[in-house]
C-alpha atoms as a PDB file:
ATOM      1  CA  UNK A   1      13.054 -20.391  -8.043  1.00  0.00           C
ATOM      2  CA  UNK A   2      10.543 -17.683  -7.420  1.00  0.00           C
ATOM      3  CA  UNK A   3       6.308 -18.566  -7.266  1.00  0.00           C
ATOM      4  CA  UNK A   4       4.226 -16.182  -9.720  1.00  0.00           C
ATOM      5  CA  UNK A   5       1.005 -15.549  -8.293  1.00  0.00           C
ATOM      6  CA  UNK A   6      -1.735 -12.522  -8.422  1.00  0.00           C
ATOM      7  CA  UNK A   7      -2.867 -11.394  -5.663  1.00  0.00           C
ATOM      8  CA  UNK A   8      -6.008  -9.608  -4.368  1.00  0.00           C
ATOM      9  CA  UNK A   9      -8.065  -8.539  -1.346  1.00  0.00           C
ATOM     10  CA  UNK A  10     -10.494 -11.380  -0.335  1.00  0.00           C
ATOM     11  CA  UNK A  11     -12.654 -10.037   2.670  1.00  0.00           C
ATOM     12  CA  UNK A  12     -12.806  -5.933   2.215  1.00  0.00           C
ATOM     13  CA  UNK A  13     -16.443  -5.365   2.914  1.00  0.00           C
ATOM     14  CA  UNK A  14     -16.176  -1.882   3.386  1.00  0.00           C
ATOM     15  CA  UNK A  15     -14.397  -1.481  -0.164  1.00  0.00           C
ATOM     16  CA  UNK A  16     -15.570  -2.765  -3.762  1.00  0.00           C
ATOM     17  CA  UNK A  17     -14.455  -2.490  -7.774  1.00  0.00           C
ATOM     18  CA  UNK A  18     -17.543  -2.263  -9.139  1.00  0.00           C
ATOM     19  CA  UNK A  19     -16.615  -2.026 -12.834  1.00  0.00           C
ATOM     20  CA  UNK A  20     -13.658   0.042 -14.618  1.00  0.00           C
ATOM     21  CA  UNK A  21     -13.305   0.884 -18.293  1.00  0.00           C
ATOM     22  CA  UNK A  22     -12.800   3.518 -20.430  1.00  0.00           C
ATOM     23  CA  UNK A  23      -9.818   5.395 -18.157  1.00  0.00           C
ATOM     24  CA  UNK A  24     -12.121   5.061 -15.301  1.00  0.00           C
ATOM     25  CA  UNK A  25     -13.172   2.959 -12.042  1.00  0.00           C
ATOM     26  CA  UNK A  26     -16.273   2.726 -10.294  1.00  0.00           C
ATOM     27  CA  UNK A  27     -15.749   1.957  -6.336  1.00  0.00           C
ATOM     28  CA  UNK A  28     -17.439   1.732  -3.391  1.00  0.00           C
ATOM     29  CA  UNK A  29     -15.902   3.235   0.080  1.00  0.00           C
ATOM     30  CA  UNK A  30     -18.049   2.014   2.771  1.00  0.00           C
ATOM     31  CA  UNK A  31     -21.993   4.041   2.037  1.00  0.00           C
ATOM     32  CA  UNK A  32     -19.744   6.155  -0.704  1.00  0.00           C
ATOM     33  CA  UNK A  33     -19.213   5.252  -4.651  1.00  0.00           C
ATOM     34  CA  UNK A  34     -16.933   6.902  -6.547  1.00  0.00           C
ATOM     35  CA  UNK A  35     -15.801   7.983 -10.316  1.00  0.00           C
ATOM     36  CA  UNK A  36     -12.189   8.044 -10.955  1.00  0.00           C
ATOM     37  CA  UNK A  37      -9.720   8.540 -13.804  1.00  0.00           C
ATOM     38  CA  UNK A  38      -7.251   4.980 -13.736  1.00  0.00           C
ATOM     39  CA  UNK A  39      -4.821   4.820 -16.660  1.00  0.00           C
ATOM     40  CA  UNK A  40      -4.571   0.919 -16.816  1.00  0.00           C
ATOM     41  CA  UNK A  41      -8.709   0.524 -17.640  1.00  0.00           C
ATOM     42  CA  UNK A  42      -7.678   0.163 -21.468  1.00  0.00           C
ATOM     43  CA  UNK A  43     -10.925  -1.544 -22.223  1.00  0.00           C
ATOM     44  CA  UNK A  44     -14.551  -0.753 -22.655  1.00  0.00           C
ATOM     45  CA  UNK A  45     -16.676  -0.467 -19.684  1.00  0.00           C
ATOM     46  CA  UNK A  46     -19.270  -3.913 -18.660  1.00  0.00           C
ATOM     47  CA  UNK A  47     -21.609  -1.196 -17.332  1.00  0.00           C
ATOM     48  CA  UNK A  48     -23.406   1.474 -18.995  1.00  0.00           C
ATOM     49  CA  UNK A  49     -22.903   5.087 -18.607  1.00  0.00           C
ATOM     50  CA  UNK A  50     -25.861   5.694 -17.029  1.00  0.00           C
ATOM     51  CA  UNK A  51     -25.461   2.854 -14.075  1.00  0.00           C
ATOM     52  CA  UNK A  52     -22.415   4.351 -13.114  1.00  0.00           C
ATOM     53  CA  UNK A  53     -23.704   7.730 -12.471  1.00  0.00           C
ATOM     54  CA  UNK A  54     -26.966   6.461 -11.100  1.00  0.00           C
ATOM     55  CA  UNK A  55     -24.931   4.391  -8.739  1.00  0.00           C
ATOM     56  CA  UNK A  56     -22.169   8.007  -7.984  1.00  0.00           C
ATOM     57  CA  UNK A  57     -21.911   9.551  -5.314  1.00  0.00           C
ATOM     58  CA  UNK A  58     -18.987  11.541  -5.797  1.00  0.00           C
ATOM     59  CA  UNK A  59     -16.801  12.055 -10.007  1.00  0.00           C
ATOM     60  CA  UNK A  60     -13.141  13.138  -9.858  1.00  0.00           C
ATOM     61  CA  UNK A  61     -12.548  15.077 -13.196  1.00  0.00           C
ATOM     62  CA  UNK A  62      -8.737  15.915 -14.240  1.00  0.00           C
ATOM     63  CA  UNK A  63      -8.071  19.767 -15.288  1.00  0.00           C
ATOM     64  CA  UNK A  64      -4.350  19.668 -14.881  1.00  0.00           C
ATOM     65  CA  UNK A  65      -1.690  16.065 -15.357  1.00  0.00           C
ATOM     66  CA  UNK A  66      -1.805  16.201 -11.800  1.00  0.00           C
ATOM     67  CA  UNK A  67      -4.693  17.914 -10.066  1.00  0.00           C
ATOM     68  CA  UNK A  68      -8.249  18.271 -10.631  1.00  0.00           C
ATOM     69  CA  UNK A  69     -11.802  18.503  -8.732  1.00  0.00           C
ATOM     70  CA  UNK A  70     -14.865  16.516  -7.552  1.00  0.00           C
ATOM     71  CA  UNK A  71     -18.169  16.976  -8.444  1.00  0.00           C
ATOM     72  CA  UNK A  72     -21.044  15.617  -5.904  1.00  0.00           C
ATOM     73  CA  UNK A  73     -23.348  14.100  -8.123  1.00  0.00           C
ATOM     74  CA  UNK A  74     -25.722  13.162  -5.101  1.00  0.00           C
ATOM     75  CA  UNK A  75     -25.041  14.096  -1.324  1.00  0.00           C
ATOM     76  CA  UNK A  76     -21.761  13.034   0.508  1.00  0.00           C
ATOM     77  CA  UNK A  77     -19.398  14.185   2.652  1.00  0.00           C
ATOM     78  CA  UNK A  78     -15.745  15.622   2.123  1.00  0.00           C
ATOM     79  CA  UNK A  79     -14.209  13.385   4.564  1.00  0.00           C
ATOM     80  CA  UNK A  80     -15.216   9.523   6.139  1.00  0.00           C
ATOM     81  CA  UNK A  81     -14.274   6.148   7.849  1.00  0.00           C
ATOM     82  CA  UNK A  82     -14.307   2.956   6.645  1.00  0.00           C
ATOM     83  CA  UNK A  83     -12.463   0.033   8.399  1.00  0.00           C
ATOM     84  CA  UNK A  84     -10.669  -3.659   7.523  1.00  0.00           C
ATOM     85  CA  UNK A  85     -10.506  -6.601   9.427  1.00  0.00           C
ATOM     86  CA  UNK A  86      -7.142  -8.521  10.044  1.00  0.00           C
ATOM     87  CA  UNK A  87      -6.791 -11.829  11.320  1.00  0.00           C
ATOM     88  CA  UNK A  88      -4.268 -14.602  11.653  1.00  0.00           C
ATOM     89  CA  UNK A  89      -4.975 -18.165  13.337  1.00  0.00           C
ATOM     90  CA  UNK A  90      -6.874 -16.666  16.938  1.00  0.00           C
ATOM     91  CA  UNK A  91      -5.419 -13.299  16.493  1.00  0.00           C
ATOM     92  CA  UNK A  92      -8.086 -10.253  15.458  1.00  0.00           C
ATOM     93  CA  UNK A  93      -7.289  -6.885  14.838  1.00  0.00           C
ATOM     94  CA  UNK A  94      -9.306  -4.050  13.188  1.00  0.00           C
ATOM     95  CA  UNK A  95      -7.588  -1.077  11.098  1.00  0.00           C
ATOM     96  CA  UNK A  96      -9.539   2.284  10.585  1.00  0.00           C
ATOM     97  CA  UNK A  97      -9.060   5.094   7.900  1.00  0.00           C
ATOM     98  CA  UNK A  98     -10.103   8.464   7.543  1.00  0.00           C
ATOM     99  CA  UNK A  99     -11.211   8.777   3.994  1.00  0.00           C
ATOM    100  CA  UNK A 100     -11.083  12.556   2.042  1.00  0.00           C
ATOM    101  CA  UNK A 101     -11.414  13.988  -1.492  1.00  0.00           C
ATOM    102  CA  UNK A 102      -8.279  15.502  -2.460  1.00  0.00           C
ATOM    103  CA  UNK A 103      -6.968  17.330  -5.102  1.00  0.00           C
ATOM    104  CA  UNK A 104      -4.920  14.776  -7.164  1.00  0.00           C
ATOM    105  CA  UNK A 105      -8.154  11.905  -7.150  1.00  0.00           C
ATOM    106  CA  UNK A 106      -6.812   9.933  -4.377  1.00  0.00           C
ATOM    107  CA  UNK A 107      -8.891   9.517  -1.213  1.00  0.00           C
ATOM    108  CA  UNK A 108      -6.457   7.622   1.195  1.00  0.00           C
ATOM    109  CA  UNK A 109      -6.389   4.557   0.292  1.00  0.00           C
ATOM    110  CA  UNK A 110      -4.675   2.057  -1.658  1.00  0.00           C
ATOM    111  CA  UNK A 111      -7.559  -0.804  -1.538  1.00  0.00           C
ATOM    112  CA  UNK A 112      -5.745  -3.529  -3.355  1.00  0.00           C
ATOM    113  CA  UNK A 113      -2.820  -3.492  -0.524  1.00  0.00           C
ATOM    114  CA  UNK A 114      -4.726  -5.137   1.729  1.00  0.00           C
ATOM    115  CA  UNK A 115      -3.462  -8.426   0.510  1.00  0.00           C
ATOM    116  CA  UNK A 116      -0.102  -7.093   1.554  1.00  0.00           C
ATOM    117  CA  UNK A 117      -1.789  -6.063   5.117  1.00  0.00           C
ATOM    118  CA  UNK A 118      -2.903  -9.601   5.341  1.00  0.00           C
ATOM    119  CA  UNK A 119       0.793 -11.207   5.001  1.00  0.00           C
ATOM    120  CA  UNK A 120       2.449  -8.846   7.349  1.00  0.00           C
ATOM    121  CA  UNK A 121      -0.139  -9.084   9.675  1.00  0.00           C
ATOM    122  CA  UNK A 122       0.273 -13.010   9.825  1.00  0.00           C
ATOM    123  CA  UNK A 123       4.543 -12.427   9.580  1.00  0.00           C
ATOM    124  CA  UNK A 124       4.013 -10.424  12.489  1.00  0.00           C
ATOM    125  CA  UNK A 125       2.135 -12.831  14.425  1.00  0.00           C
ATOM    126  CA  UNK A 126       4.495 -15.383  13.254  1.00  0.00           C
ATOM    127  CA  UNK A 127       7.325 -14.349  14.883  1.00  0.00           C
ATOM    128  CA  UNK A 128       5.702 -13.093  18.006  1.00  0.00           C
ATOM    129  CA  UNK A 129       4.638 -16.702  18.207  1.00  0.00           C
ATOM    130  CA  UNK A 130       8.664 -18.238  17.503  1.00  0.00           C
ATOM    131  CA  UNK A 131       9.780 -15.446  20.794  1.00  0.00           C
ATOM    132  CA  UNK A 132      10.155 -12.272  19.260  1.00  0.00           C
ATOM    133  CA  UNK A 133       8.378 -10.350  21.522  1.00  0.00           C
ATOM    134  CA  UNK A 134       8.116  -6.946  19.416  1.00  0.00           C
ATOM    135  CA  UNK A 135       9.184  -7.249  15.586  1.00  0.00           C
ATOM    136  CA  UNK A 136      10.715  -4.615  14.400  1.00  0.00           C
ATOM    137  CA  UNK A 137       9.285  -3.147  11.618  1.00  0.00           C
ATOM    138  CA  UNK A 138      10.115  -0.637   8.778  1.00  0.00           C
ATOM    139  CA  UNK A 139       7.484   1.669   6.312  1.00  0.00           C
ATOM    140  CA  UNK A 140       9.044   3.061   3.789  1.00  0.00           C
ATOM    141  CA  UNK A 141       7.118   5.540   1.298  1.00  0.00           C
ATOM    142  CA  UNK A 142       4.242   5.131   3.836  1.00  0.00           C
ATOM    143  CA  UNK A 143       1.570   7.165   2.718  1.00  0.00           C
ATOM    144  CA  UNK A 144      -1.634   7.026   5.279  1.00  0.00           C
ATOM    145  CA  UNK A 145      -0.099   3.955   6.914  1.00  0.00           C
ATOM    146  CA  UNK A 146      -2.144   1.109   5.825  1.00  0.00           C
ATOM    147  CA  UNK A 147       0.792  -1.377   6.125  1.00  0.00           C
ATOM    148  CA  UNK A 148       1.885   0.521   9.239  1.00  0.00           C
ATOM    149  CA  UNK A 149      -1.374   0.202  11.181  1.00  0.00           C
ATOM    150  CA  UNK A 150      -1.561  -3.912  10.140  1.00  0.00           C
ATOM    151  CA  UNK A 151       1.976  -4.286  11.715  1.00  0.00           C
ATOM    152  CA  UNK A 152       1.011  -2.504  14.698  1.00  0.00           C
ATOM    153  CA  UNK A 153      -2.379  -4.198  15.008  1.00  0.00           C
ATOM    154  CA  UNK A 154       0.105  -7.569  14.795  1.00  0.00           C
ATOM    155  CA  UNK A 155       2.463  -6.479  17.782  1.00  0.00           C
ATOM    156  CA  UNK A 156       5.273  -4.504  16.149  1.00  0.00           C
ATOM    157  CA  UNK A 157       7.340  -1.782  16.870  1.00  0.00           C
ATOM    158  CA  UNK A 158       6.643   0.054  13.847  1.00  0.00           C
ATOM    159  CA  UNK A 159       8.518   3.011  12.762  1.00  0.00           C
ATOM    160  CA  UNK A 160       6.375   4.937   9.434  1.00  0.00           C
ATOM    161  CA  UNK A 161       8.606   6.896   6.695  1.00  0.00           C
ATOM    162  CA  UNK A 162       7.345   9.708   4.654  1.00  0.00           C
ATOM    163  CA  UNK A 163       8.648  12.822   2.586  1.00  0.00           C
ATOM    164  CA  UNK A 164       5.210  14.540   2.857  1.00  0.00           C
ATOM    165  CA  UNK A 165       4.351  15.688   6.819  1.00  0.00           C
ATOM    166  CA  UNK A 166       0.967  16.373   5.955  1.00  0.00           C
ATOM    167  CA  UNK A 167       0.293  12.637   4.764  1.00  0.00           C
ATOM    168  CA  UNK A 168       2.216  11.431   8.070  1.00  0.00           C
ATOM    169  CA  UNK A 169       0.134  13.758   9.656  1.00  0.00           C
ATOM    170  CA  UNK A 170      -3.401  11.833   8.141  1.00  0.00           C
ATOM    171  CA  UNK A 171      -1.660   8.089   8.792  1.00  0.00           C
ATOM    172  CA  UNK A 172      -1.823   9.034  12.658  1.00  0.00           C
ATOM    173  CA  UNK A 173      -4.813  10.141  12.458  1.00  0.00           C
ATOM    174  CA  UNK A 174      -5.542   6.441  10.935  1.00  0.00           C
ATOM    175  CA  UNK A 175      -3.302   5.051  13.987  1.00  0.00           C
ATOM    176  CA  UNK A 176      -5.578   7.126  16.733  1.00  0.00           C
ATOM    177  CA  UNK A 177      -8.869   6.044  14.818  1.00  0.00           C
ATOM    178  CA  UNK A 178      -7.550   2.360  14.969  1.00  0.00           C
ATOM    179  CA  UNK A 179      -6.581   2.857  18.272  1.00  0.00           C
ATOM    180  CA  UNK A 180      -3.091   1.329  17.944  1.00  0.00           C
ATOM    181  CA  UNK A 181      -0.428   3.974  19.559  1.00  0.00           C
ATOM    182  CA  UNK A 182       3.261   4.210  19.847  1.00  0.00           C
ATOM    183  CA  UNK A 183       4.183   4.188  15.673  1.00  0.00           C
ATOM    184  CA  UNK A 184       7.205   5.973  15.277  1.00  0.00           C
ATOM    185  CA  UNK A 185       6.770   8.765  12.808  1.00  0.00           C
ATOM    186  CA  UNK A 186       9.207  10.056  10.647  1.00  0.00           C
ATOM    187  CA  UNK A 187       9.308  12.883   7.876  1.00  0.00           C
ATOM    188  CA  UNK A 188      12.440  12.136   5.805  1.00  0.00           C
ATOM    189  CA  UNK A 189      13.383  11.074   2.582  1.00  0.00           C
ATOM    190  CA  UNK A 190      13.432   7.332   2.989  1.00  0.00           C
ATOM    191  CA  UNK A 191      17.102   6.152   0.852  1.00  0.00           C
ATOM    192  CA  UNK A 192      18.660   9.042   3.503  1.00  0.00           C
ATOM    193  CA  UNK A 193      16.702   7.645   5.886  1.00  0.00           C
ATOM    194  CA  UNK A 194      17.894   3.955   5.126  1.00  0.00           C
ATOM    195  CA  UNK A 195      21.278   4.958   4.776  1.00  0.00           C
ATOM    196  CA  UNK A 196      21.681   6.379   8.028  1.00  0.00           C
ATOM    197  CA  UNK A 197      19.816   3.644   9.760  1.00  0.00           C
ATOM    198  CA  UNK A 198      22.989   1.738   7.966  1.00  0.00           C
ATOM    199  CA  UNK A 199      25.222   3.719   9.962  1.00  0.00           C
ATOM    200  CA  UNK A 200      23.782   3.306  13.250  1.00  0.00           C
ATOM    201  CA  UNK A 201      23.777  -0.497  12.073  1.00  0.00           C
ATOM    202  CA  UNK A 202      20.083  -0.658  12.942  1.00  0.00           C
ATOM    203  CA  UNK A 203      18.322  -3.987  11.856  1.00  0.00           C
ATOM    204  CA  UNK A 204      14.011  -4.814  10.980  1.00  0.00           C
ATOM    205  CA  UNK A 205      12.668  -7.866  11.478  1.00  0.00           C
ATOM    206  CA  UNK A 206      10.062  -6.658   8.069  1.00  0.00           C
ATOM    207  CA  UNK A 207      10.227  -4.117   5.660  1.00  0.00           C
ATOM    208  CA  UNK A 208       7.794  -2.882   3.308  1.00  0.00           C
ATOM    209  CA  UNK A 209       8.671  -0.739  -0.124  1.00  0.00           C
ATOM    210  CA  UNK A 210       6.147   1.372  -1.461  1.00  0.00           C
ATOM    211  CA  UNK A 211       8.095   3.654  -3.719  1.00  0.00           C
ATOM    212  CA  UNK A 212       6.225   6.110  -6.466  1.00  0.00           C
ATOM    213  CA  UNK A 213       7.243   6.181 -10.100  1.00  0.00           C
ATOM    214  CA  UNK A 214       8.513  10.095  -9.120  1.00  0.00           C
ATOM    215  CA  UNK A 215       8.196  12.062  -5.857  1.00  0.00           C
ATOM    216  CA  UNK A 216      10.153  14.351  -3.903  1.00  0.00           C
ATOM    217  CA  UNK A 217      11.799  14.292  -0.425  1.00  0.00           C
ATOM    218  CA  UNK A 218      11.137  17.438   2.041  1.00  0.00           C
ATOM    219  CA  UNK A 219      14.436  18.955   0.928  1.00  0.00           C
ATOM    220  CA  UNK A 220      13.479  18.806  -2.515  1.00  0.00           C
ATOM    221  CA  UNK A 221      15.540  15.245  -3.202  1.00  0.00           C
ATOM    222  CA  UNK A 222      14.604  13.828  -6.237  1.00  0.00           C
ATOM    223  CA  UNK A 223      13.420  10.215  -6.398  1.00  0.00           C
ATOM    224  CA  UNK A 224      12.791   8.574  -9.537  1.00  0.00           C
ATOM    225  CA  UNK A 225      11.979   4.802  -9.820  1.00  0.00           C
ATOM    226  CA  UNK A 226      14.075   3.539 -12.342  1.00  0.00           C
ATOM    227  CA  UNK A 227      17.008   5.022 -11.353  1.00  0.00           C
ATOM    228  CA  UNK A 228      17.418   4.712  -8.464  1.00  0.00           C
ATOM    229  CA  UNK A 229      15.307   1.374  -7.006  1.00  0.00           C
ATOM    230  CA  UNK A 230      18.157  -0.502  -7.132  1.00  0.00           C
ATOM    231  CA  UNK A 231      19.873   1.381  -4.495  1.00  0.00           C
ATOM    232  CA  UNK A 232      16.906   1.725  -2.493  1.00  0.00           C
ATOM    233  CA  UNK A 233      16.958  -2.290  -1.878  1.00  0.00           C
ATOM    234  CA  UNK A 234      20.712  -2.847  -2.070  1.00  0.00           C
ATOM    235  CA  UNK A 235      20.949  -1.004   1.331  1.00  0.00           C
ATOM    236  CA  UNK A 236      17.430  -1.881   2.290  1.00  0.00           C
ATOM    237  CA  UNK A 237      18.428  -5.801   1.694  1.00  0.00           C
ATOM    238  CA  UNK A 238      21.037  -4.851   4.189  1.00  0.00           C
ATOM    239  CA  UNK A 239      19.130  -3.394   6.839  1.00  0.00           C
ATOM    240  CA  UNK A 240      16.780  -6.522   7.091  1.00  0.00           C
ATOM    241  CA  UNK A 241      17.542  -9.257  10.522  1.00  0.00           C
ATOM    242  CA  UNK A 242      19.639 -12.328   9.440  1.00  0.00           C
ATOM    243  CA  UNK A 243      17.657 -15.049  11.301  1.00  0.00           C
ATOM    244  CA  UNK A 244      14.055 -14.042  11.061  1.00  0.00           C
ATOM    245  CA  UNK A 245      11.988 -11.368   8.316  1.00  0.00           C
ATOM    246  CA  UNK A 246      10.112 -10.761   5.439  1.00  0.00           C
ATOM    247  CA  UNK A 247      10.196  -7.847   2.542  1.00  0.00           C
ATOM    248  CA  UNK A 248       6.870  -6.552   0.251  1.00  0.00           C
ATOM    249  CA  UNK A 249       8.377  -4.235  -2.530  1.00  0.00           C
ATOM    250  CA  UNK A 250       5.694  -2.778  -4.347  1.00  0.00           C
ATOM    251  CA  UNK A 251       5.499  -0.788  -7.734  1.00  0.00           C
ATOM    252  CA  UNK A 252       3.262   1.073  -9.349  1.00  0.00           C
ATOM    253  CA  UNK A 253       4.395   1.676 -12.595  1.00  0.00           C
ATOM    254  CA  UNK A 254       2.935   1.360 -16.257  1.00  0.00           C
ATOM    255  CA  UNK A 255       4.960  -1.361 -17.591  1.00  0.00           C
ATOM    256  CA  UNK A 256       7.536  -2.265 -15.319  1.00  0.00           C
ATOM    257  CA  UNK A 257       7.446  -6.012 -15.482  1.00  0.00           C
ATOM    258  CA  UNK A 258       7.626  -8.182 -11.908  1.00  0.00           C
ATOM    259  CA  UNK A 259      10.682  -9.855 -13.173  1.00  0.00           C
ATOM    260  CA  UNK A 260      12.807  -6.841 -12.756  1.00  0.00           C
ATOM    261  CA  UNK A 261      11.488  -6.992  -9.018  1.00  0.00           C
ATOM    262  CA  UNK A 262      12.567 -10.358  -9.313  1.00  0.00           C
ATOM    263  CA  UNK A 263      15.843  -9.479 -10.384  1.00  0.00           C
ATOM    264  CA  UNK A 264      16.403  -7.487  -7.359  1.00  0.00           C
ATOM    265  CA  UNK A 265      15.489  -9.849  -4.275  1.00  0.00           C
ATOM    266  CA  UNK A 266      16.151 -13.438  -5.225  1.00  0.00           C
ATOM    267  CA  UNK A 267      19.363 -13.488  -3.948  1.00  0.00           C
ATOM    268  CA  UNK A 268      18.318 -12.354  -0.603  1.00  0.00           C
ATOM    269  CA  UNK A 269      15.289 -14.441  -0.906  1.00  0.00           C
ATOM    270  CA  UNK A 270      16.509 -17.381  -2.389  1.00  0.00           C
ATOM    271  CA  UNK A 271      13.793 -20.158  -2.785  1.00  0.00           C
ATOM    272  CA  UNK A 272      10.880 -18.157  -0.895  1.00  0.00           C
ATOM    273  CA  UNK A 273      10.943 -15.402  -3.238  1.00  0.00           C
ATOM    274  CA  UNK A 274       6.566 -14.059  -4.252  1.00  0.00           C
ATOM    275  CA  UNK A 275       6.236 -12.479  -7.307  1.00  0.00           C
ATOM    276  CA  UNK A 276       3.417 -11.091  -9.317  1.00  0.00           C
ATOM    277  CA  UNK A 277       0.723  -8.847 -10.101  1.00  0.00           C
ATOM    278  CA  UNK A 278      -1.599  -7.232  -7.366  1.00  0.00           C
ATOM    279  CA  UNK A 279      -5.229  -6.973  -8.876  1.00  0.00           C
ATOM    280  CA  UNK A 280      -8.792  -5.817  -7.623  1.00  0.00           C
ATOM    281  CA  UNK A 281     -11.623  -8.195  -8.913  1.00  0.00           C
ATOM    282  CA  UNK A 282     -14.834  -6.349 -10.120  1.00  0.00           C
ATOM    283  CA  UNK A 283     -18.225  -6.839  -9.369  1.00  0.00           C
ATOM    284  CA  UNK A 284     -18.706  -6.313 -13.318  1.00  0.00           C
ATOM    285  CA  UNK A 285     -16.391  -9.044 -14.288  1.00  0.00           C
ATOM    286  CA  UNK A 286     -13.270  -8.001 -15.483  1.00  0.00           C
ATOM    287  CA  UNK A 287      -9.918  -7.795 -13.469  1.00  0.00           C
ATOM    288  CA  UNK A 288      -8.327  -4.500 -12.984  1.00  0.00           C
ATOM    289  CA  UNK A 289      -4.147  -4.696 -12.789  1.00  0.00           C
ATOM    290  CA  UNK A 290      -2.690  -2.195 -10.107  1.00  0.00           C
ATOM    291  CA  UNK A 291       0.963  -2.756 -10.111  1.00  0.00           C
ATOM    292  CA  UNK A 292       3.163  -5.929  -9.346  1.00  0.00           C
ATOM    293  CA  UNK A 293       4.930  -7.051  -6.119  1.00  0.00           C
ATOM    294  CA  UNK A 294       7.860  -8.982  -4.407  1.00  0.00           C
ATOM    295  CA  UNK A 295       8.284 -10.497  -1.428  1.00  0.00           C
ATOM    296  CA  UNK A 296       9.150 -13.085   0.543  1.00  0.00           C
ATOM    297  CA  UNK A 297       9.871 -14.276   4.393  1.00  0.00           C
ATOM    298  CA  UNK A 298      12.225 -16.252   6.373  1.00  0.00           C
ATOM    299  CA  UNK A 299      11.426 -17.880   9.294  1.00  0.00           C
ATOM    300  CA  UNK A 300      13.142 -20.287  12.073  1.00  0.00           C
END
């Protein structure tokens, strides 16, 4: 049977909700807060109009479904760090990202996966503790290689997946900022990716699943969620070590339910199987949903 549980960062000092409402959130990166569109804040906001752009640096408006432009509504820059702390049992490590405004509201980050960071980070250490001496580990839909740079930071021999070379391109730039070398990077479409890594009858000790609701593969493949997630971790399933790993498949889509994620793994995962919601807690109050997630681990 499989645990339901939410799940959200704990100790992110350099990153905070402050309130959300209305279609919009109100976060802090580090010295920098920002305005920004988010679909799932259905509900009014706790904070007035006039806190949040007292409190603003920086207001992403939308002028296109999938572009738009920021507006400095006090001084900031167009591009800055901020940092997160990992740690399991005496083991420390410290993760850096270079944060920028881009053209479709995202800055680099997906805050609320550092819960995720946390587990593989202690999975990692886990196994490095029961002999493995490097896990092997596996990225998939990578983005600026948050999960990446926690694996590394752990002792793994990470290899990072991406369609988009100029996001790979910003996730070293993360590794060389954290100071953790020696990621593997890889501009592909990840299911051809998976399924060649099948062939070659390559295995991962971990494997983390970060797939979009649509995107695109450098050869113009198509991926869409639905259709085609269930392929993605049949083969992925297959490429995971018998004795020892763990799995995080993440999705951010309005309405898919965690069960169907569910659905997928528990016969791989049996009786160790996490599902849920992931969630960032606001200073205001009020929780703000940001996908669900599955995973689970096996150990010696």
């Amino acid at each position: 049977m499989s645990k339901i549980i939410t799940l959200s960062p704990q100790h992110f000092n350099d990153y905070e909700l402050l309130d959300c409402g209305n279609f919009e959130k109100l976060e802090r990166f580090g010295k920098y807060i920002t305005i920004r569109p988010e679909p799932q804040a259905v509900w009014d906001k706790q904070w007035s109009q006039q806190e949040w752009e007292k409190r603003a640096h920086l207001k992403f408006t939308s002028t296109s479904s999938s572009s738009g432009k920021w507006q400095h509504l006090k001084e900031a820059p167009e591009q800055w760090k901020i940092s997160y702390g990992l740690k399991h049992q005496q083991t420390q490590g410290n993760i850096v990202f270079r944060l920028g405004l881009t053209s479709f509201k995202h800055v680099g980050i997906f805050p609320e996966q550092a819960a995720n960071w946390d587990f593989i980070f202690k999975q990692v250490q886990s196994m490095i503790n029961d002999g493995i001496s490097s896990p092997k580990v596996l990225n998939l839909f990578a983005y600026t290689g948050g999960a990446s740079l926690a694996a590394k930071a752990a002792g793994a021999d990470v290899t990072h997946v991406d369609s988009i070379k100029q996001v790979v391109t910003w996730a070293n730039e993360n590794s060389q900022l954290s100071k953790l070398n020696d990621i593997r990077w890889v501009v592909e479409d990840a299911l051809k990716f998976v399924k060649r890594e099948l062939k070659r009858g390559n295995k991962y000790h971990g494997i983390i699943l970060d797939p979009p609701a649509f995107g695109h593969g450098p050869n113009g493949e198509k991926w869409k969620l639905e259709e085609q997630l269930n392929e993605m971790v049949s083969h992925v399933l297959e490429l995971l070590h018998d004795d020892q790993h763990f799995l995080i498949l993440n999705a951010y889509s309005l309405g898919l339910s965690s069960l169907i994620l569910e659905n997928l793994l528990i016969h791989k995962a049996k009786d160790n199987l996490e599902i849920g919601e992931l969630f960032l807690p606001a200073t205001s109050g009020v929780k703000l949903p940001l996908g669900v997630f599955g995973r689970f681990a096996k150990g010696k």
